[in-house]
PDB file of N, CA and C in Angstrom:
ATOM      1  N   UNK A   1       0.835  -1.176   0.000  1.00  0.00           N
ATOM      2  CA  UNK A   1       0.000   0.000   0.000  1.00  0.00           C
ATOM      3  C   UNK A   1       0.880   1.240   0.000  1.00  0.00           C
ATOM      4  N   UNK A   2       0.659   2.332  -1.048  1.00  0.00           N
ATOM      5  CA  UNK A   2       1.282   3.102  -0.931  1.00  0.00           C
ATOM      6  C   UNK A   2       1.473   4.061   0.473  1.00  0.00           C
ATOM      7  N   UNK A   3       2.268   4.996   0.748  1.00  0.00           N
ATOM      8  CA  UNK A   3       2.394   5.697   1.932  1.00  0.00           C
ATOM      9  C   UNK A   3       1.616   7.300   1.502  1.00  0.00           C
ATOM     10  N   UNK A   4       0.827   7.379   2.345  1.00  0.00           N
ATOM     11  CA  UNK A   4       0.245   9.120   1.913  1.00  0.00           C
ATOM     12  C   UNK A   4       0.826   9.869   3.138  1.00  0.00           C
ATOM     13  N   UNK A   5       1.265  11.404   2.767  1.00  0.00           N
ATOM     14  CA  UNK A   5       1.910  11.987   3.648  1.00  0.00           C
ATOM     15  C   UNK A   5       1.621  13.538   3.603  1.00  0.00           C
ATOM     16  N   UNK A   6       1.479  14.176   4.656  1.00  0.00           N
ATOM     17  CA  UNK A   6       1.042  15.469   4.782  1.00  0.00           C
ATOM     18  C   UNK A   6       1.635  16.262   5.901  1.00  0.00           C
ATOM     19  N   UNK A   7       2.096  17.688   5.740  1.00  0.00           N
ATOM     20  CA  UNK A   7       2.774  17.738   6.752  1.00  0.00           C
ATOM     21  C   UNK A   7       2.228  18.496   7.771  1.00  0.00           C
ATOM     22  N   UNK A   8       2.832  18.677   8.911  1.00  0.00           N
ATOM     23  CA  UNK A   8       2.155  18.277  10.214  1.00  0.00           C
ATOM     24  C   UNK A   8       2.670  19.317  11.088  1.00  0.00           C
ATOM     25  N   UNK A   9       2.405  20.103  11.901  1.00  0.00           N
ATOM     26  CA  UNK A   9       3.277  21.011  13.031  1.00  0.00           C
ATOM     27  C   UNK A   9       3.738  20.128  13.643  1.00  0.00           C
ATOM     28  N   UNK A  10       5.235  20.801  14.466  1.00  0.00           N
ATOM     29  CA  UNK A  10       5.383  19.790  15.503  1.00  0.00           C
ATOM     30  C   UNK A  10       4.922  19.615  16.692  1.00  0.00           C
ATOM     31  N   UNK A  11       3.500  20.211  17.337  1.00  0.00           N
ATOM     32  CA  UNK A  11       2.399  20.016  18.352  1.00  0.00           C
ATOM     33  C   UNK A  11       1.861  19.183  18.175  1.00  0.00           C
ATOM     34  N   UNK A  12       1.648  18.728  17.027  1.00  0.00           N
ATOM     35  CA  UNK A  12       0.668  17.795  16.364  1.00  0.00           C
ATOM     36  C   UNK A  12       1.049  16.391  17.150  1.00  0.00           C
ATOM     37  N   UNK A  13      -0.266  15.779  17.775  1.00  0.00           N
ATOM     38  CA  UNK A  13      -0.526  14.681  18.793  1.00  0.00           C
ATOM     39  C   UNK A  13      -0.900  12.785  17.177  1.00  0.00           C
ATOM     40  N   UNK A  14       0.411  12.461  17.294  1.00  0.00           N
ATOM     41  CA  UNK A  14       0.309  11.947  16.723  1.00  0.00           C
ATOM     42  C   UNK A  14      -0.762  10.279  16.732  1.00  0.00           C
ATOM     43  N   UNK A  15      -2.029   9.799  16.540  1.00  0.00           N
ATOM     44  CA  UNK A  15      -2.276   8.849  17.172  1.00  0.00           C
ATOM     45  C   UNK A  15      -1.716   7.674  16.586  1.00  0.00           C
ATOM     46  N   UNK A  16      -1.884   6.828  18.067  1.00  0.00           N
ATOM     47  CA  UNK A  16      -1.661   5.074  18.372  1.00  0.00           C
ATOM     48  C   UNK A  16      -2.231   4.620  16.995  1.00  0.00           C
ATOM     49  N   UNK A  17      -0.893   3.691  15.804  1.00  0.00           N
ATOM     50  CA  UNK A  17      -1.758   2.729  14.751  1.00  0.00           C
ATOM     51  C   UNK A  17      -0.775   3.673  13.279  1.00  0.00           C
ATOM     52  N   UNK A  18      -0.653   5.590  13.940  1.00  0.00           N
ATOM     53  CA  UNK A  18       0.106   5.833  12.578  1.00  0.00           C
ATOM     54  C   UNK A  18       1.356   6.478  12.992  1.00  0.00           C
ATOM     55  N   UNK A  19       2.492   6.251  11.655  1.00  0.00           N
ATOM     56  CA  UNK A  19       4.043   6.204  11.774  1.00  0.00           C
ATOM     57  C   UNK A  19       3.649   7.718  11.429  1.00  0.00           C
ATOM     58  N   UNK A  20       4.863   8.358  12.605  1.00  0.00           N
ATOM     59  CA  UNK A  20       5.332   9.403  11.876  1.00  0.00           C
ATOM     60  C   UNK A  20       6.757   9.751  10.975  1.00  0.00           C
ATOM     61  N   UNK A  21       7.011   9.982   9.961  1.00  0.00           N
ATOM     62  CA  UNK A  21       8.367   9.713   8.951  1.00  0.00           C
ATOM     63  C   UNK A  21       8.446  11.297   8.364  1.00  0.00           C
ATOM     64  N   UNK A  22       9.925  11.600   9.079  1.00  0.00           N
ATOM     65  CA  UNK A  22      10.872  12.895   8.148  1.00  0.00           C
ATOM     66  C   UNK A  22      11.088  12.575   6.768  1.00  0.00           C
ATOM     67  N   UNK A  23      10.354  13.191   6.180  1.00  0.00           N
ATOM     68  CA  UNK A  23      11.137  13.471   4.948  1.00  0.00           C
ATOM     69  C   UNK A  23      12.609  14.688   4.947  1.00  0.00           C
ATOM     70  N   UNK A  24      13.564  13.767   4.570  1.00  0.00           N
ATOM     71  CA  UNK A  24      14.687  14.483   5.034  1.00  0.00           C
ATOM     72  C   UNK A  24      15.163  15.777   3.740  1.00  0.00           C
ATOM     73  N   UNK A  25      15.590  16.916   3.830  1.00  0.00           N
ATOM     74  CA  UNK A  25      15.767  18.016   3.279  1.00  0.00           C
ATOM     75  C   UNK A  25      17.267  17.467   2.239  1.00  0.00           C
ATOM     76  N   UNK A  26      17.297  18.046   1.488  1.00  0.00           N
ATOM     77  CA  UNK A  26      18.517  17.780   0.591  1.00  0.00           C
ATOM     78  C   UNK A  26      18.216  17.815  -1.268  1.00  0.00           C
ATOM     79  N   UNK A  27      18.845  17.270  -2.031  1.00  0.00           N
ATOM     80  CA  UNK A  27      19.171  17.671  -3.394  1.00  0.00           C
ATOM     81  C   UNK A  27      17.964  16.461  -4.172  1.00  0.00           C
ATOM     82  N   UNK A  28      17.097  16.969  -4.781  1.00  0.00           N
ATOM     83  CA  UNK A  28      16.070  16.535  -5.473  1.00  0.00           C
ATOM     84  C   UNK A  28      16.296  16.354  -6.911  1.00  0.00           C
ATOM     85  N   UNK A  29      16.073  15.795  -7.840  1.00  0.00           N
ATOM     86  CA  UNK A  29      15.806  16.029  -9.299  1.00  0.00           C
ATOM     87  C   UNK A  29      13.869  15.590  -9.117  1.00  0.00           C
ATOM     88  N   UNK A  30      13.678  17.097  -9.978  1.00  0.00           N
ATOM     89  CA  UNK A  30      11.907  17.096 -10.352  1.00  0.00           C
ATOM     90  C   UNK A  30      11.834  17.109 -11.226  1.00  0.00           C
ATOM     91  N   UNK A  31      10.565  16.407 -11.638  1.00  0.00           N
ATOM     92  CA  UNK A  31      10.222  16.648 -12.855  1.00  0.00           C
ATOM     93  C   UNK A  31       8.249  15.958 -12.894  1.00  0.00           C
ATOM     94  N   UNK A  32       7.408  16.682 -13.433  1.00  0.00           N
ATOM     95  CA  UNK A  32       5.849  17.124 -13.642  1.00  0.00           C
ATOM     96  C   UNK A  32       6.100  15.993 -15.030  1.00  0.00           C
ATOM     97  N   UNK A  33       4.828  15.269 -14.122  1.00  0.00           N
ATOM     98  CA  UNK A  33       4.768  13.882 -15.065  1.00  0.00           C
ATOM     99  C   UNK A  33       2.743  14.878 -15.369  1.00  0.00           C
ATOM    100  N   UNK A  34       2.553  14.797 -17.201  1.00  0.00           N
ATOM    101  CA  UNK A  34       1.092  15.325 -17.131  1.00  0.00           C
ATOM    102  C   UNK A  34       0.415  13.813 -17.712  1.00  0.00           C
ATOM    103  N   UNK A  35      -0.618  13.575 -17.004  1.00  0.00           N
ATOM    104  CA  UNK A  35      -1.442  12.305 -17.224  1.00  0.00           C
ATOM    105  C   UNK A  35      -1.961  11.739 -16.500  1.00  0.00           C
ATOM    106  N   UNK A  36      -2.758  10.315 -16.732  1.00  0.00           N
ATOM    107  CA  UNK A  36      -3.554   9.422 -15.854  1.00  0.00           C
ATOM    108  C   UNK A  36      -2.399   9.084 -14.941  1.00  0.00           C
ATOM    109  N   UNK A  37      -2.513   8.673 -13.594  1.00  0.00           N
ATOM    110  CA  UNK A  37      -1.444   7.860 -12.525  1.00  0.00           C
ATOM    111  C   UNK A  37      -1.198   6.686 -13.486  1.00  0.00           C
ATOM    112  N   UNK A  38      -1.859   5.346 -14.262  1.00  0.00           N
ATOM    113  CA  UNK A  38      -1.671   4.449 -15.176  1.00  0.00           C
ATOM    114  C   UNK A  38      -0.378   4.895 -15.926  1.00  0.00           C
ATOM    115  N   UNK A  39       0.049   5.798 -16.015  1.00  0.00           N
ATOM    116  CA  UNK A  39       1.204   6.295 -17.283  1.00  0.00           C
ATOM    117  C   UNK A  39       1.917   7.086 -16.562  1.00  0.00           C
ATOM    118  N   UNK A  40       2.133   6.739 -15.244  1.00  0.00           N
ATOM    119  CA  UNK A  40       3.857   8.059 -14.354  1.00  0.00           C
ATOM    120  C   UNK A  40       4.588   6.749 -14.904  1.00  0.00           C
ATOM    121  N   UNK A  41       4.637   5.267 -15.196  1.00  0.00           N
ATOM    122  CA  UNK A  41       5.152   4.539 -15.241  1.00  0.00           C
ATOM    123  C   UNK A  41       6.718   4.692 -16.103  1.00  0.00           C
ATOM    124  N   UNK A  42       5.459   5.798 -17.461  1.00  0.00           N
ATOM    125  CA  UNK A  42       6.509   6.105 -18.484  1.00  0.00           C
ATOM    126  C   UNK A  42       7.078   7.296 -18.139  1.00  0.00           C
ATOM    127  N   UNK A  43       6.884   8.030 -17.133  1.00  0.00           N
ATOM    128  CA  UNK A  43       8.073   9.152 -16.667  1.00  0.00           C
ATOM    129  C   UNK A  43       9.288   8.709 -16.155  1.00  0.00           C
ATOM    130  N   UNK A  44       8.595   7.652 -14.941  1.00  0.00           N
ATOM    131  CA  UNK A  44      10.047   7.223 -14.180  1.00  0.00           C
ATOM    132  C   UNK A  44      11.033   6.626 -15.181  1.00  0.00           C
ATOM    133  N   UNK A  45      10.323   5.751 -16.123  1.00  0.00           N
ATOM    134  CA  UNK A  45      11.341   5.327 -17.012  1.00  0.00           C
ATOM    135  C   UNK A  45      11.838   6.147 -17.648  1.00  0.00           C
ATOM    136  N   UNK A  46      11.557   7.413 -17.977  1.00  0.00           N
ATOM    137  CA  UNK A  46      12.714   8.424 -18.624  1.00  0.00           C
ATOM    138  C   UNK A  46      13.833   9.049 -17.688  1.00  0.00           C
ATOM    139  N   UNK A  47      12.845   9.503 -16.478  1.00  0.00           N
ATOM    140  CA  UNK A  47      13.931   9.726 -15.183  1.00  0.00           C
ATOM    141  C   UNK A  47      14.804   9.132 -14.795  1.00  0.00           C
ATOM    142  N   UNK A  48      14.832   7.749 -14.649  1.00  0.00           N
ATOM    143  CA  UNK A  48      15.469   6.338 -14.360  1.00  0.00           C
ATOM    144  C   UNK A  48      16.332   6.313 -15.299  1.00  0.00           C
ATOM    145  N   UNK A  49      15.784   5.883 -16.920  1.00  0.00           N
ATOM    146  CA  UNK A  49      16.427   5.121 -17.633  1.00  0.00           C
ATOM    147  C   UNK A  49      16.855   6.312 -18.760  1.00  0.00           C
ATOM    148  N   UNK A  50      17.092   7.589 -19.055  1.00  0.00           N
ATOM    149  CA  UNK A  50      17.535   8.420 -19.518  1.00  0.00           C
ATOM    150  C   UNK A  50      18.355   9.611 -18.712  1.00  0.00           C
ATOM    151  N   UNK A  51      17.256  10.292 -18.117  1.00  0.00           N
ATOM    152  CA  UNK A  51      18.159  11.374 -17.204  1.00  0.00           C
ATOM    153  C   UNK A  51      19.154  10.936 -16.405  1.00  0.00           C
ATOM    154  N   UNK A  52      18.969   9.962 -15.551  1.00  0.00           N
ATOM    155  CA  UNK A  52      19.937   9.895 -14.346  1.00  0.00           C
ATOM    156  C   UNK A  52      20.929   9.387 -14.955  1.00  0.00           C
ATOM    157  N   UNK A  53      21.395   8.908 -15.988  1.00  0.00           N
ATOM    158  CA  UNK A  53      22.718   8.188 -16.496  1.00  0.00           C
ATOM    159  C   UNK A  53      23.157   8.955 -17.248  1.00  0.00           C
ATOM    160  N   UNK A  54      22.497  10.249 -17.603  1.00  0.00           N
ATOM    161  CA  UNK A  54      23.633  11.093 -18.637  1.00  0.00           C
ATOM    162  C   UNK A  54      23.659  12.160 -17.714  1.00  0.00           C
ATOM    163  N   UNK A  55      23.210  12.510 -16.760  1.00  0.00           N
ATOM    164  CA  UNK A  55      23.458  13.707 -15.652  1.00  0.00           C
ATOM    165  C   UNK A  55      24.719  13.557 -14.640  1.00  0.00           C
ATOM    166  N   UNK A  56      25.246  12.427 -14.557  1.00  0.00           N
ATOM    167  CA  UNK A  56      26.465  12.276 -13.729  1.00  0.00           C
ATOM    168  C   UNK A  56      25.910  12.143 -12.242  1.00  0.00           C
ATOM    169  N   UNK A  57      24.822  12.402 -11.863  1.00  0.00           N
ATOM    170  CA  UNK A  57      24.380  12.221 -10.347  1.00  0.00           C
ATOM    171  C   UNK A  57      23.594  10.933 -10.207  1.00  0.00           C
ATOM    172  N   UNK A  58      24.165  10.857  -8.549  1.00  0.00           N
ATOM    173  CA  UNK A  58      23.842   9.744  -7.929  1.00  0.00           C
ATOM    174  C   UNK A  58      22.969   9.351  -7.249  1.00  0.00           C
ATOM    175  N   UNK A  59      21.927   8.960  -7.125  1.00  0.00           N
ATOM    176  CA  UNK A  59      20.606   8.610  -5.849  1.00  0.00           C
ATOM    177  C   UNK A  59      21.570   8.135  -4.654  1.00  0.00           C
ATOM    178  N   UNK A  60      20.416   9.074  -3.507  1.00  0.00           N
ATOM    179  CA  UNK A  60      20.147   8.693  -2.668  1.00  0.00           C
ATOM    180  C   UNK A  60      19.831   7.010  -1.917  1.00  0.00           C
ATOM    181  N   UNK A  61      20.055   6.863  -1.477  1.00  0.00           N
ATOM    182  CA  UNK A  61      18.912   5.160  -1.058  1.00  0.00           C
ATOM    183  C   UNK A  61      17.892   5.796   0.161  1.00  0.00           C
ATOM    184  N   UNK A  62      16.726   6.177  -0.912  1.00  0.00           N
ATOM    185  CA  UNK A  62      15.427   7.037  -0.187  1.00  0.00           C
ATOM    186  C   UNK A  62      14.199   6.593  -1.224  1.00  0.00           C
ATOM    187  N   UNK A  63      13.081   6.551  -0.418  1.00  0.00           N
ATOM    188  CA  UNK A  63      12.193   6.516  -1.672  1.00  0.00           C
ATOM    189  C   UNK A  63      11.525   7.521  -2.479  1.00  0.00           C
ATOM    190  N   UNK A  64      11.234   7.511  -3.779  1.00  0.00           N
ATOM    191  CA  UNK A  64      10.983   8.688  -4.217  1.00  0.00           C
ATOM    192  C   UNK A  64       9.700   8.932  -3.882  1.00  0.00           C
ATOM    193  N   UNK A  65       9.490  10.469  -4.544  1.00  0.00           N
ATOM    194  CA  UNK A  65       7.933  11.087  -3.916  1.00  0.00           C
ATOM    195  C   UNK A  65       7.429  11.134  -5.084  1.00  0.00           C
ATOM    196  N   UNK A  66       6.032  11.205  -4.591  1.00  0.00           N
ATOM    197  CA  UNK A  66       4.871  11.673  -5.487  1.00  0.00           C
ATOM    198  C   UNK A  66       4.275  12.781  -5.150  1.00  0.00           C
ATOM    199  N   UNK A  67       3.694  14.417  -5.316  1.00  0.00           N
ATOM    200  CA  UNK A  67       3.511  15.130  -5.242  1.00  0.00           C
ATOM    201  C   UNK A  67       2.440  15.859  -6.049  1.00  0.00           C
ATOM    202  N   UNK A  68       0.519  15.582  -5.670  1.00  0.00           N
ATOM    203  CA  UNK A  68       0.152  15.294  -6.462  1.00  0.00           C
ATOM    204  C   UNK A  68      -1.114  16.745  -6.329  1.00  0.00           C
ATOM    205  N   UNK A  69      -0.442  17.499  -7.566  1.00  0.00           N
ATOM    206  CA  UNK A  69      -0.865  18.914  -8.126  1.00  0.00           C
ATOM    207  C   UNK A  69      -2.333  19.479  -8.200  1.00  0.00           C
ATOM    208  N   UNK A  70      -2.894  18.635  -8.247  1.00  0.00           N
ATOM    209  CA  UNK A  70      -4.558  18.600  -8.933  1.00  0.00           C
ATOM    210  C   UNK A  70      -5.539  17.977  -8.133  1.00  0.00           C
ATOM    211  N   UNK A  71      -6.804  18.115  -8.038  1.00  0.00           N
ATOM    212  CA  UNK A  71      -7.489  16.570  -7.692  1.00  0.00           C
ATOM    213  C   UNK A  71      -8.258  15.643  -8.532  1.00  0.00           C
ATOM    214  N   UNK A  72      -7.755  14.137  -8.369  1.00  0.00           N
ATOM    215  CA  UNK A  72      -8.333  13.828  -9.268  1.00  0.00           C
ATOM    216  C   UNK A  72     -10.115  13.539  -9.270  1.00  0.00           C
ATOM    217  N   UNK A  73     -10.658  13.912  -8.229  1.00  0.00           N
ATOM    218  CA  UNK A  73     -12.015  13.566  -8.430  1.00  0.00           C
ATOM    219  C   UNK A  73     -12.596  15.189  -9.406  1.00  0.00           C
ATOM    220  N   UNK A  74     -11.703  15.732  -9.631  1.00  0.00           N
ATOM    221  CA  UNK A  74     -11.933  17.332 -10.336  1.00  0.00           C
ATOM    222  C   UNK A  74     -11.408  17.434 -11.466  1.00  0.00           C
ATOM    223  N   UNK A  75     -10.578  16.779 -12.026  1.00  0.00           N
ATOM    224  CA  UNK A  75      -9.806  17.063 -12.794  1.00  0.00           C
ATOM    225  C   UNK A  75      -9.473  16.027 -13.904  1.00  0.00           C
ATOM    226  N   UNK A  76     -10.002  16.042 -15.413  1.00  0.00           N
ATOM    227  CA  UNK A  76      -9.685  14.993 -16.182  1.00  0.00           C
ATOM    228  C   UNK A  76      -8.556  13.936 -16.270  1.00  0.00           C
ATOM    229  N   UNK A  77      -8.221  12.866 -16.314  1.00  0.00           N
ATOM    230  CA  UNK A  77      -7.353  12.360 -16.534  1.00  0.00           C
ATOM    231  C   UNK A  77      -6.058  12.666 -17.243  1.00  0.00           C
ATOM    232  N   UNK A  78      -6.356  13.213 -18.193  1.00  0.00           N
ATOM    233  CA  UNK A  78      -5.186  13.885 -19.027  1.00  0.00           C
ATOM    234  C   UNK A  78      -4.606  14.837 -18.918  1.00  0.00           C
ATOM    235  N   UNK A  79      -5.245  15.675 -17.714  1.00  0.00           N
ATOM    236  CA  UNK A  79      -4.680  16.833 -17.273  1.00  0.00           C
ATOM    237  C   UNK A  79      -4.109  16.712 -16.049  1.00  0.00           C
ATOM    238  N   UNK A  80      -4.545  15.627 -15.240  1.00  0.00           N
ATOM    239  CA  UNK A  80      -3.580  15.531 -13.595  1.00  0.00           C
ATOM    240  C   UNK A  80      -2.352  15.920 -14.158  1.00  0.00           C
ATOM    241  N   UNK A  81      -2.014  16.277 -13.030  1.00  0.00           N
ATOM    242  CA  UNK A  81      -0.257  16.860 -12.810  1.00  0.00           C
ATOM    243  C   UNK A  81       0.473  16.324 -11.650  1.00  0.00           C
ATOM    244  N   UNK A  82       1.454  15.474 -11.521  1.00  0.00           N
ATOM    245  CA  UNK A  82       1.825  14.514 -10.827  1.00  0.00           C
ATOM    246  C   UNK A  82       3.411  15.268 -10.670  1.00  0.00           C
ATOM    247  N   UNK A  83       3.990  15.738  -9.579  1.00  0.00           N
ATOM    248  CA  UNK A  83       5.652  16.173  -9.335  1.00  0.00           C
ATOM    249  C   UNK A  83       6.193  14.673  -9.291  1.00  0.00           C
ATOM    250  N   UNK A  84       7.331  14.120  -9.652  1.00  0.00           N
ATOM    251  CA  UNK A  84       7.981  12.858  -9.108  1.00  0.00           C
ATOM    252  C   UNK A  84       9.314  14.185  -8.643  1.00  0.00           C
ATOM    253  N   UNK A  85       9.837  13.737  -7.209  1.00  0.00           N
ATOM    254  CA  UNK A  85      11.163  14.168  -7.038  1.00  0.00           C
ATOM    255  C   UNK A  85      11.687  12.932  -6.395  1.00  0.00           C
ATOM    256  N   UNK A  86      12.848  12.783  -6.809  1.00  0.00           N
ATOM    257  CA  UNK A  86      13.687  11.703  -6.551  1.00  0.00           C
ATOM    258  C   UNK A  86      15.305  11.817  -6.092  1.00  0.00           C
ATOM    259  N   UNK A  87      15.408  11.793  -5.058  1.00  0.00           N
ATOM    260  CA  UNK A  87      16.499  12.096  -3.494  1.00  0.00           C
ATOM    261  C   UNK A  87      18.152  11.574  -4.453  1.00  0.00           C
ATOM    262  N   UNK A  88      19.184  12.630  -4.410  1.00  0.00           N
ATOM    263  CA  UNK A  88      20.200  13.040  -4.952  1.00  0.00           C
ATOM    264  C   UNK A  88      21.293  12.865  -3.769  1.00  0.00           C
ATOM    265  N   UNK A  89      22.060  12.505  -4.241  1.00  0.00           N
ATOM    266  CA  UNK A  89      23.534  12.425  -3.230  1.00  0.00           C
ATOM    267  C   UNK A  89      23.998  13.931  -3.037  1.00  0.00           C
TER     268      UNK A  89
END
């Protein structure tokens, strides 16, 4: 199951059943995937399998984010707007 995440003051009374997890600050590559969630498939594979091997930089061992622009109960399929950022050495 994916992880959903929102951020939180630090007063905030966290309850019994949910994790609380830092997303830790540091060097991102972004990039605005436009489409159905069915098809970020073919972003990461450009991110993955194009950008990151001719850019000279290294991942993190973090998981990447999803960052998600629009809503989809509002908003056509073809127009969601999806951020992927993915954690940089």
């Amino acid at each position: 199951m994916p992880l959903r995440c929102m951020v939180i003051p630090e007063s905030f009374r966290i309850m019994d059943g949910i994790d609380k997890r830092v997303i830790p600050e540091g060097r991102y590559a972004s990039v605005t995937h436009r489409g159905p969630y069915e098809t970020l498939y073919i972003t990461y594979s450009a991110l993955f399998g194009e950008w990151l091997p001719q850019s000279g930089e290294e991942l993190q061992d973090a998981p990447s984010l999803q960052i998600y622009l629009n809503n989809i109960d509002e908003t056509p399929a073809e127009e969601l707007l999806t951020e992927i950022r993915i954690a940089l050495q």
